[in-house]
C-alpha atoms as a PDB file:
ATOM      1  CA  UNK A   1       0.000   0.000   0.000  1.00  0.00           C
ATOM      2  CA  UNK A   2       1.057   3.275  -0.446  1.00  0.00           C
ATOM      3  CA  UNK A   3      -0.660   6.318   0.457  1.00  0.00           C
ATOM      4  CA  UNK A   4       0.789  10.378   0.759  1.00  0.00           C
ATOM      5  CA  UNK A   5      -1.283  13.512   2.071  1.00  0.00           C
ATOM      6  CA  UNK A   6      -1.482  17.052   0.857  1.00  0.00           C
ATOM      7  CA  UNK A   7      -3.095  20.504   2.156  1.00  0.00           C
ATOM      8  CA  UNK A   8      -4.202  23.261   1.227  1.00  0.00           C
ATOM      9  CA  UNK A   9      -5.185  26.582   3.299  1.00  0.00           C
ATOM     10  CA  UNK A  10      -8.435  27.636   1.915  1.00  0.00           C
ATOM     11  CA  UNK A  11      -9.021  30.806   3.743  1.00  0.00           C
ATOM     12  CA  UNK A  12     -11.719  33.206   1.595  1.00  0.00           C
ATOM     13  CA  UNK A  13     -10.918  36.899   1.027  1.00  0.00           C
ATOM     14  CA  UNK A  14     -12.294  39.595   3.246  1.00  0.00           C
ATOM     15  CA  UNK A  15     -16.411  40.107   3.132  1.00  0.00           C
ATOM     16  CA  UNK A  16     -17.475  36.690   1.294  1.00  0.00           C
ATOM     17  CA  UNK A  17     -20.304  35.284   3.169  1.00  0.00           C
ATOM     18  CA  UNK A  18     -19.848  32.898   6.132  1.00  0.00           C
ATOM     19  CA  UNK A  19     -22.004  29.838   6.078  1.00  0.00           C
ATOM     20  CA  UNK A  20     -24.538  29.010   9.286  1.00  0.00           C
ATOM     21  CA  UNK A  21     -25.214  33.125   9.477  1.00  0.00           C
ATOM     22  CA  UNK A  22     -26.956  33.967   6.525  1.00  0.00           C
ATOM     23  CA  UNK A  23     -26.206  36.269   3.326  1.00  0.00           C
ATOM     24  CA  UNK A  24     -25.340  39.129   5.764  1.00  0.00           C
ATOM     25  CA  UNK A  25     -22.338  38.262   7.714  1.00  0.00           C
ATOM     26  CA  UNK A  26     -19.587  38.526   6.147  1.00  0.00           C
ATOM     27  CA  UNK A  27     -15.591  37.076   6.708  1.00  0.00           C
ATOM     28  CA  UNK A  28     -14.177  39.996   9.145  1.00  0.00           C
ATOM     29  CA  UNK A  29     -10.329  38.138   8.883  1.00  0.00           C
ATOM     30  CA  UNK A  30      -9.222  34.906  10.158  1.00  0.00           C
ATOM     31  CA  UNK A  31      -8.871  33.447  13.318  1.00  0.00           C
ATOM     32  CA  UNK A  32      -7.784  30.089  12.408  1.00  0.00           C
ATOM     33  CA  UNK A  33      -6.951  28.927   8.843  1.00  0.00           C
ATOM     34  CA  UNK A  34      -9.635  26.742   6.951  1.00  0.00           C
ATOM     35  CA  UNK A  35      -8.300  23.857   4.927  1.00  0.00           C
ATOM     36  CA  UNK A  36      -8.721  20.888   2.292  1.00  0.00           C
ATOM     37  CA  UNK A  37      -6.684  17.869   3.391  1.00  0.00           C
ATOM     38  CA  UNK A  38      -6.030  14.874   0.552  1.00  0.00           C
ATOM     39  CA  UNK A  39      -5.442  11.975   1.507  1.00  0.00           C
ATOM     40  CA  UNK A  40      -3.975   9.537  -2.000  1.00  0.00           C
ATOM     41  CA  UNK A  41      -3.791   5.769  -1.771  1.00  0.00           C
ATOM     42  CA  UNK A  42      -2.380   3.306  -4.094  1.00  0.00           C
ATOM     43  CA  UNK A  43      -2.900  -0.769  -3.265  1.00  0.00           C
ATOM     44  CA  UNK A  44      -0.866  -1.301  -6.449  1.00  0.00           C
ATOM     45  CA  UNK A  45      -3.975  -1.895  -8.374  1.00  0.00           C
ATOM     46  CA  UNK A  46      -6.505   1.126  -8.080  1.00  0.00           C
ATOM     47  CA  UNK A  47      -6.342   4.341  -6.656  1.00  0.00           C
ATOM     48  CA  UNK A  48      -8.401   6.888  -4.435  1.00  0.00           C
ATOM     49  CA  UNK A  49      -8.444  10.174  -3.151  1.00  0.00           C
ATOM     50  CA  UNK A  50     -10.388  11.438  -0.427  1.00  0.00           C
ATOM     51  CA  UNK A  51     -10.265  14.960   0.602  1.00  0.00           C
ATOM     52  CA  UNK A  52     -11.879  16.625   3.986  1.00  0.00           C
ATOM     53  CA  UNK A  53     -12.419  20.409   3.500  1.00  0.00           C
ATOM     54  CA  UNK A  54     -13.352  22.588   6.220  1.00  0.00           C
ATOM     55  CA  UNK A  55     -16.710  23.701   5.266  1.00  0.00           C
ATOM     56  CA  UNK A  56     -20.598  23.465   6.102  1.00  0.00           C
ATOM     57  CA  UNK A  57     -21.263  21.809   2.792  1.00  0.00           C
ATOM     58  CA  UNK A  58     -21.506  21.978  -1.200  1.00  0.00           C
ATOM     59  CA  UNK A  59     -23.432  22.026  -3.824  1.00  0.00           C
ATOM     60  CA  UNK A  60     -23.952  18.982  -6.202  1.00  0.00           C
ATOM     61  CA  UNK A  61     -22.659  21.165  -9.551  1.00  0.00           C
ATOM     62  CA  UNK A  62     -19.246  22.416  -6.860  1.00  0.00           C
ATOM     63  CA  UNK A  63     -18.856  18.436  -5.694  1.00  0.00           C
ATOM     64  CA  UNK A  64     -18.886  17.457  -9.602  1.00  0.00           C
ATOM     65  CA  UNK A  65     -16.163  20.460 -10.387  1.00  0.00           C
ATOM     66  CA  UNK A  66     -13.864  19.639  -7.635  1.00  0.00           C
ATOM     67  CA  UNK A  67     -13.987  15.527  -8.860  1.00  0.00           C
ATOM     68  CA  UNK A  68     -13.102  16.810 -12.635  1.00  0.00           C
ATOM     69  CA  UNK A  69     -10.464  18.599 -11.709  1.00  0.00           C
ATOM     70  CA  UNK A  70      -8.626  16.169  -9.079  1.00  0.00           C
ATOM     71  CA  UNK A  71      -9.149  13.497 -11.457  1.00  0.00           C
ATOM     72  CA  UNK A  72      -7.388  15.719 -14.477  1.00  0.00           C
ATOM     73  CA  UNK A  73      -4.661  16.093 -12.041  1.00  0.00           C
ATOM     74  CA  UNK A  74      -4.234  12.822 -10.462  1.00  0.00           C
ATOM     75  CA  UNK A  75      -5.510  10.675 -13.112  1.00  0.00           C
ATOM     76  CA  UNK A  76      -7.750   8.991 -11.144  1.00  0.00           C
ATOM     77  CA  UNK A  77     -11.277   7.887 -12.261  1.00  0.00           C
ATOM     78  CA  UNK A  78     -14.072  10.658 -10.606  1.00  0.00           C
ATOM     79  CA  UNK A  79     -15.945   7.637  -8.869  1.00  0.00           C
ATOM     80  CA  UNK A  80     -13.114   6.550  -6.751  1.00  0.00           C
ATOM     81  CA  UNK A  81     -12.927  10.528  -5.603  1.00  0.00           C
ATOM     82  CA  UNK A  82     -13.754  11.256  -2.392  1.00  0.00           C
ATOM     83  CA  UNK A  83     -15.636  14.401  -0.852  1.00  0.00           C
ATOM     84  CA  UNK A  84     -16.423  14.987   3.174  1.00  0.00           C
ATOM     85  CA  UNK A  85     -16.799  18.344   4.390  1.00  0.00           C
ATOM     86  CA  UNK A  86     -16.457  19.008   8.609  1.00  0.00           C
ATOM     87  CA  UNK A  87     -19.487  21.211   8.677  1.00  0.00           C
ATOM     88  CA  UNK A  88     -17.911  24.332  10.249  1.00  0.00           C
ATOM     89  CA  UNK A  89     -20.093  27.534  10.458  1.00  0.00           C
ATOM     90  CA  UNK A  90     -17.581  29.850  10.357  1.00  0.00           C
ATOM     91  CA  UNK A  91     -16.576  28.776   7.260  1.00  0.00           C
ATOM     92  CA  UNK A  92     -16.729  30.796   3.544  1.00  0.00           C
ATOM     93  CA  UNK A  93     -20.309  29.725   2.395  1.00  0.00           C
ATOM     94  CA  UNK A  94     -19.860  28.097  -0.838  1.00  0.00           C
ATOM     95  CA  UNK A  95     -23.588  26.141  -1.379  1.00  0.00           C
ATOM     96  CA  UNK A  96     -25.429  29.111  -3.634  1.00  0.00           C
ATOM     97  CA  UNK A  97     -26.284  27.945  -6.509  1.00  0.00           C
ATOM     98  CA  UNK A  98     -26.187  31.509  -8.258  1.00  0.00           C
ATOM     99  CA  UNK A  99     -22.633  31.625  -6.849  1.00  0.00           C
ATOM    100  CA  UNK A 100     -21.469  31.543 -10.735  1.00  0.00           C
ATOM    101  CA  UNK A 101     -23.638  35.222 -11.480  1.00  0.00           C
ATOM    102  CA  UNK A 102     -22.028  38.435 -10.382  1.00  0.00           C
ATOM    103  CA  UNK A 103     -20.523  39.419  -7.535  1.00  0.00           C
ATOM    104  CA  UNK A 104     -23.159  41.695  -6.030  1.00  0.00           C
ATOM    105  CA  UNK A 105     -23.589  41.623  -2.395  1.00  0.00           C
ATOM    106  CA  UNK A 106     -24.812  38.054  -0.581  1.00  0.00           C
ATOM    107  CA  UNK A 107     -23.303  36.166  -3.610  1.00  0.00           C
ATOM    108  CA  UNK A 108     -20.531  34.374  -3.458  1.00  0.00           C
ATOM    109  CA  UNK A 109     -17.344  35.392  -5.111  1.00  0.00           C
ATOM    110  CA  UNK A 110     -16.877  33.115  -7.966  1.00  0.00           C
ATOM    111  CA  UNK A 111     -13.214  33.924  -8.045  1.00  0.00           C
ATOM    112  CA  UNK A 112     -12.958  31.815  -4.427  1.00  0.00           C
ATOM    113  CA  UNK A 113     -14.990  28.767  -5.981  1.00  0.00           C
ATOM    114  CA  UNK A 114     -12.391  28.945  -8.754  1.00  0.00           C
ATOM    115  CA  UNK A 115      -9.145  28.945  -6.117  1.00  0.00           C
ATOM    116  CA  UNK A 116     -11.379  26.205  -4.033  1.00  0.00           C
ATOM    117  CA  UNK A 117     -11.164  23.976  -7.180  1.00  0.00           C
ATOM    118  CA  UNK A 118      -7.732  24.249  -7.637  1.00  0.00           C
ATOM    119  CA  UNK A 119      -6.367  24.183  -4.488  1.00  0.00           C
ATOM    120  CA  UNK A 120      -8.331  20.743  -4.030  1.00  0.00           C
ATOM    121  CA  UNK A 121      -6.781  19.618  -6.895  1.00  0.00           C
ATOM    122  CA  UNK A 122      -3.046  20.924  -5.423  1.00  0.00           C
ATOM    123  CA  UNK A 123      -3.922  19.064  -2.575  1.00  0.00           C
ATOM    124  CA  UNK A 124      -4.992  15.866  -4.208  1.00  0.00           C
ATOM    125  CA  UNK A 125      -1.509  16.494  -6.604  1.00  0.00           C
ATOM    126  CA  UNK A 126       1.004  16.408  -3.481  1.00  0.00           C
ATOM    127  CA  UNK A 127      -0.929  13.614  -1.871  1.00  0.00           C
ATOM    128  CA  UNK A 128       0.277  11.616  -5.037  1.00  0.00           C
ATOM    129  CA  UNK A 129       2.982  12.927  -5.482  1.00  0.00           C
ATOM    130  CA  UNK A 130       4.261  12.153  -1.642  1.00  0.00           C
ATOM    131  CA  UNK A 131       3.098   8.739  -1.584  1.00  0.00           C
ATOM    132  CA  UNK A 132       5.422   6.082  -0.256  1.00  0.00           C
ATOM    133  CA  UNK A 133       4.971   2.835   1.094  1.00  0.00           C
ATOM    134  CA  UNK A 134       2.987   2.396   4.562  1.00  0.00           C
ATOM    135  CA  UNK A 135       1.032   0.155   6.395  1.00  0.00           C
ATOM    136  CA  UNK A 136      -2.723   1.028   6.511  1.00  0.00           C
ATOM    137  CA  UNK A 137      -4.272   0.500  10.229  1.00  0.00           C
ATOM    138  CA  UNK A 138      -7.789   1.394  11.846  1.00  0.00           C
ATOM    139  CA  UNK A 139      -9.477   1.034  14.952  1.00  0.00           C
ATOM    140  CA  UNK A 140     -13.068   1.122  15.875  1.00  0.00           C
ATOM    141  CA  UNK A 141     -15.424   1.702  18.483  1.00  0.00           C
ATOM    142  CA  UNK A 142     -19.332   2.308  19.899  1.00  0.00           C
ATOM    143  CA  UNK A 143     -19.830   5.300  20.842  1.00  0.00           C
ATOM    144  CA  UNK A 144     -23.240   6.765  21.977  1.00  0.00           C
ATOM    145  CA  UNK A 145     -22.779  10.242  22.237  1.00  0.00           C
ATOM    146  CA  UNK A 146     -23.926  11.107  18.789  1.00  0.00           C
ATOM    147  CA  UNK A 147     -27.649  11.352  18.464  1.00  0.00           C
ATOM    148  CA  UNK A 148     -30.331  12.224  15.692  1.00  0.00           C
ATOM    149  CA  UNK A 149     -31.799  15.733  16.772  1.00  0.00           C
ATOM    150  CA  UNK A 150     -35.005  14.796  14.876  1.00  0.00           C
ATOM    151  CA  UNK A 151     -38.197  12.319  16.127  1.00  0.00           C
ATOM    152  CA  UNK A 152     -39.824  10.657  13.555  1.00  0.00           C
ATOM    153  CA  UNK A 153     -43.611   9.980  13.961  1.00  0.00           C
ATOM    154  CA  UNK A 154     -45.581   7.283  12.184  1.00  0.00           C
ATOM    155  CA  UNK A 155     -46.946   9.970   9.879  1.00  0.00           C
ATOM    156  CA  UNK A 156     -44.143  10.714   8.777  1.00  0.00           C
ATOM    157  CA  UNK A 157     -43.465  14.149  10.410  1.00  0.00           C
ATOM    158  CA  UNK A 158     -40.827  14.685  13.013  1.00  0.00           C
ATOM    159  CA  UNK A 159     -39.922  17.291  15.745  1.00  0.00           C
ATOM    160  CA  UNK A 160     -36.294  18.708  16.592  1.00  0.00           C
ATOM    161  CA  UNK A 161     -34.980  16.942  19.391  1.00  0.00           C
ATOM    162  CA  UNK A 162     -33.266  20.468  20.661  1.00  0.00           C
ATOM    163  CA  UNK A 163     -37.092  21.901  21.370  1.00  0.00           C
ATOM    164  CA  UNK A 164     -38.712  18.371  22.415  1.00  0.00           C
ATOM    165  CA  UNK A 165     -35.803  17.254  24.912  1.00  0.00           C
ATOM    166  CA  UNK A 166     -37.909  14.571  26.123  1.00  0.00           C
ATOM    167  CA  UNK A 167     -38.227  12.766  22.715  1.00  0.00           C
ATOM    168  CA  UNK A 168     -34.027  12.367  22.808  1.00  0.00           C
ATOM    169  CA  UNK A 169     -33.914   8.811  23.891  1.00  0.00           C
ATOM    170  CA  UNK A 170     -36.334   7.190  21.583  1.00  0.00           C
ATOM    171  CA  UNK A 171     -34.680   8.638  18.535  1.00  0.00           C
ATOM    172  CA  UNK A 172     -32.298   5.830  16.915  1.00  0.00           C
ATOM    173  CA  UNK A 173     -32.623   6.911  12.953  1.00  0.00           C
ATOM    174  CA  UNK A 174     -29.868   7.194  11.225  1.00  0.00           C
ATOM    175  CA  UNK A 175     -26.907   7.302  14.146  1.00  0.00           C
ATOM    176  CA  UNK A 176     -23.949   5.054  12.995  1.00  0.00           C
ATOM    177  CA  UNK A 177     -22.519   4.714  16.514  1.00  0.00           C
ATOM    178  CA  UNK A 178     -19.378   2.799  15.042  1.00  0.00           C
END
């Protein structure tokens, strides 16, 4: 096996929108730098890439981008490309579809979708590129911390968890807690 990691910071410019707050509140600087990590492995057959970037989510149209362009890069087919993002709210908001139109204000700058792209693909480029042999390991355990914040009735409708506190421990939908 061989396997090699890359990163790129992915900090956006000064007043793009933040995602979690809405269309007005914009970046103000940075405390901490944002990133996309890639993460290349090789079993001497196929090939994948998986890459975690620091953001609340994206957009189908930004998740098919980001796979062309690692997979020019890397050579490695789209399918066996890897997206997860770490859901952080005080990260550059990047899911608006109209993101592409002008820059006018509560839009996204399209020039920081265009840097996100290739700074994935950067990324995904020294994680192949620093790929040497290794030994790949994991561990696993139950954990049942994590809980579904929504009740699901019969009917089909739910409640938050958050508002109903007393519907928390008979919700067990969708909780992986491996």
């Amino acid at each position: 096996m061989r396997c090699g990691s890359g990163r790129r910071t992915i900090n956006p410019e000064l007043g793009h929108p933040l995602a979690g707050y809405g269309t007005e509140y914009p970046n103000e600087g940075v405390h901490d730098d944002i990133s996309v990590t890639a993460l290349y492995l090789h079993d001497g057959d196929q090939d994948v890439c998986l890459l975690s970037f620091d953001l609340i989510g994206m957009c189908q149209w930004l998740v098919d981008e980001i796979r062309a362009a690692v997979a020019q890069a890397i050579v490695v087919p789209r399918a066996r490309i890897f997206l997860v993002n770490t859901h952080v709210h005080s990260a550059p908001e990047v899911r608006d579809r109209l993101s592409r139109k002008a820059n006018t204000p509560g839009k996204i700058n399209s020039d920081y979708l265009t840097r996100l792209i290739a700074w994935a693909a950067s990324a995904a480029t020294d994680a192949q590129i620093s790929a040497e042999e290794c030994t790949l390991q994991y561990n696993s355990t139950i954990v049942r911390e994590n809980m579904n914040r929504r009740f699901r009735f019969a009917d089909r409708s739910h409640k938050f968890i958050p508002h109903w506190k007393q519907l928390a421990g008979h919700s067990d939908e969708y909780v992986d807690p491996e």
